[in-house]
C-alpha atoms as a PDB file:
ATOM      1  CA  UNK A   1     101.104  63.256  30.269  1.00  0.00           C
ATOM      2  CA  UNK A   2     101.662  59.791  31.184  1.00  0.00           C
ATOM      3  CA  UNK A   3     102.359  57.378  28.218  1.00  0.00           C
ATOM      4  CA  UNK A   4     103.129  53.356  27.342  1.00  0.00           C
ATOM      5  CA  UNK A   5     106.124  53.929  25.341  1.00  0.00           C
ATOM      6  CA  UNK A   6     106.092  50.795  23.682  1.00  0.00           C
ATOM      7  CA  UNK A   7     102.238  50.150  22.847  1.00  0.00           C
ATOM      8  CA  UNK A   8     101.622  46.252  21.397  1.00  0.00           C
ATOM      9  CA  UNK A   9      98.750  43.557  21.310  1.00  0.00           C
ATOM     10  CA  UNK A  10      99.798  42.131  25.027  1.00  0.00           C
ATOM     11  CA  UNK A  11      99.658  45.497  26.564  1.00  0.00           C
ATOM     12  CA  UNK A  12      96.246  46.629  25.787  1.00  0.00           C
ATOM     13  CA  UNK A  13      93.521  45.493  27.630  1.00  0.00           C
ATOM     14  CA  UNK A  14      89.767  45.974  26.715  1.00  0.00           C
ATOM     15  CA  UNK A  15      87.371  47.762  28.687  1.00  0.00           C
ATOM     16  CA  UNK A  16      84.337  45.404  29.280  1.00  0.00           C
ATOM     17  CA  UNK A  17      81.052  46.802  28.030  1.00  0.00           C
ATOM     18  CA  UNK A  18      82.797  49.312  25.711  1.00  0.00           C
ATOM     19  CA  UNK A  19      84.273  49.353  22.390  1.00  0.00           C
ATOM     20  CA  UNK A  20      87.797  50.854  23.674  1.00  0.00           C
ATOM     21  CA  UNK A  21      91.152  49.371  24.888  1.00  0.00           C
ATOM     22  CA  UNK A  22      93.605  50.848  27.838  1.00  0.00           C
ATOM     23  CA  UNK A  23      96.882  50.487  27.557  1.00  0.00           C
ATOM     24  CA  UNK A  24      98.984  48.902  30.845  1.00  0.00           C
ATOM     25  CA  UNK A  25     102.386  49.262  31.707  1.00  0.00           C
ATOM     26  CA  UNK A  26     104.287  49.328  34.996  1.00  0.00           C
ATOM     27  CA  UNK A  27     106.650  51.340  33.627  1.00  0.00           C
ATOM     28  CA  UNK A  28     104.857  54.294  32.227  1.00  0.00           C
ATOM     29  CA  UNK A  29     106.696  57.663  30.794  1.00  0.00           C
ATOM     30  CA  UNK A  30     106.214  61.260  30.703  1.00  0.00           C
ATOM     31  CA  UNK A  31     106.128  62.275  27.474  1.00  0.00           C
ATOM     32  CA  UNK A  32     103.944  64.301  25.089  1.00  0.00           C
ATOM     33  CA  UNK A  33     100.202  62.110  24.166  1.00  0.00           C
ATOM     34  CA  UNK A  34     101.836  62.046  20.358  1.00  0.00           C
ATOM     35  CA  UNK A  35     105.131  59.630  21.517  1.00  0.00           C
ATOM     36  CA  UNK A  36     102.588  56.757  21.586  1.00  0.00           C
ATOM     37  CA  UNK A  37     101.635  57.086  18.485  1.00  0.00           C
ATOM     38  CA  UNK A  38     104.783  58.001  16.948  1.00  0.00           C
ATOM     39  CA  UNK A  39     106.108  54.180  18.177  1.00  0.00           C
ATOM     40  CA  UNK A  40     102.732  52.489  16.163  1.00  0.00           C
ATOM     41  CA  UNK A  41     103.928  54.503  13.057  1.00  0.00           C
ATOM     42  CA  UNK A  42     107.867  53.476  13.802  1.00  0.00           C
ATOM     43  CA  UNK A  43     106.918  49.917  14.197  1.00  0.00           C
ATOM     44  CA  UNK A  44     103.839  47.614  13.027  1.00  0.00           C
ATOM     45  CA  UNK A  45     102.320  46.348  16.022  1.00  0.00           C
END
């Protein structure tokens, strides 16, 4: 699965008309779904 990696306010965008934000990087990893939330628990975005 593709992930952010490092997952913080001025990398999520929200999705107009919707109560839901996407996440943007260039640089995008493969890595299990769970490593993105594993970096919000690490650090306090």
């Amino acid at each position: 699965m593709l992930v952010h990696g490092d997952v913080h306010q001025l990398s999520a965008l929200h999705v107009p008309g919707r109560d839901t934000f996407k996440l943007v990087d260039p640089d995008g990893l493969l890595a299990e779904a769970e490593c993105d939330l594993g970096v919000m628990m690490r650090n306090d975005p």
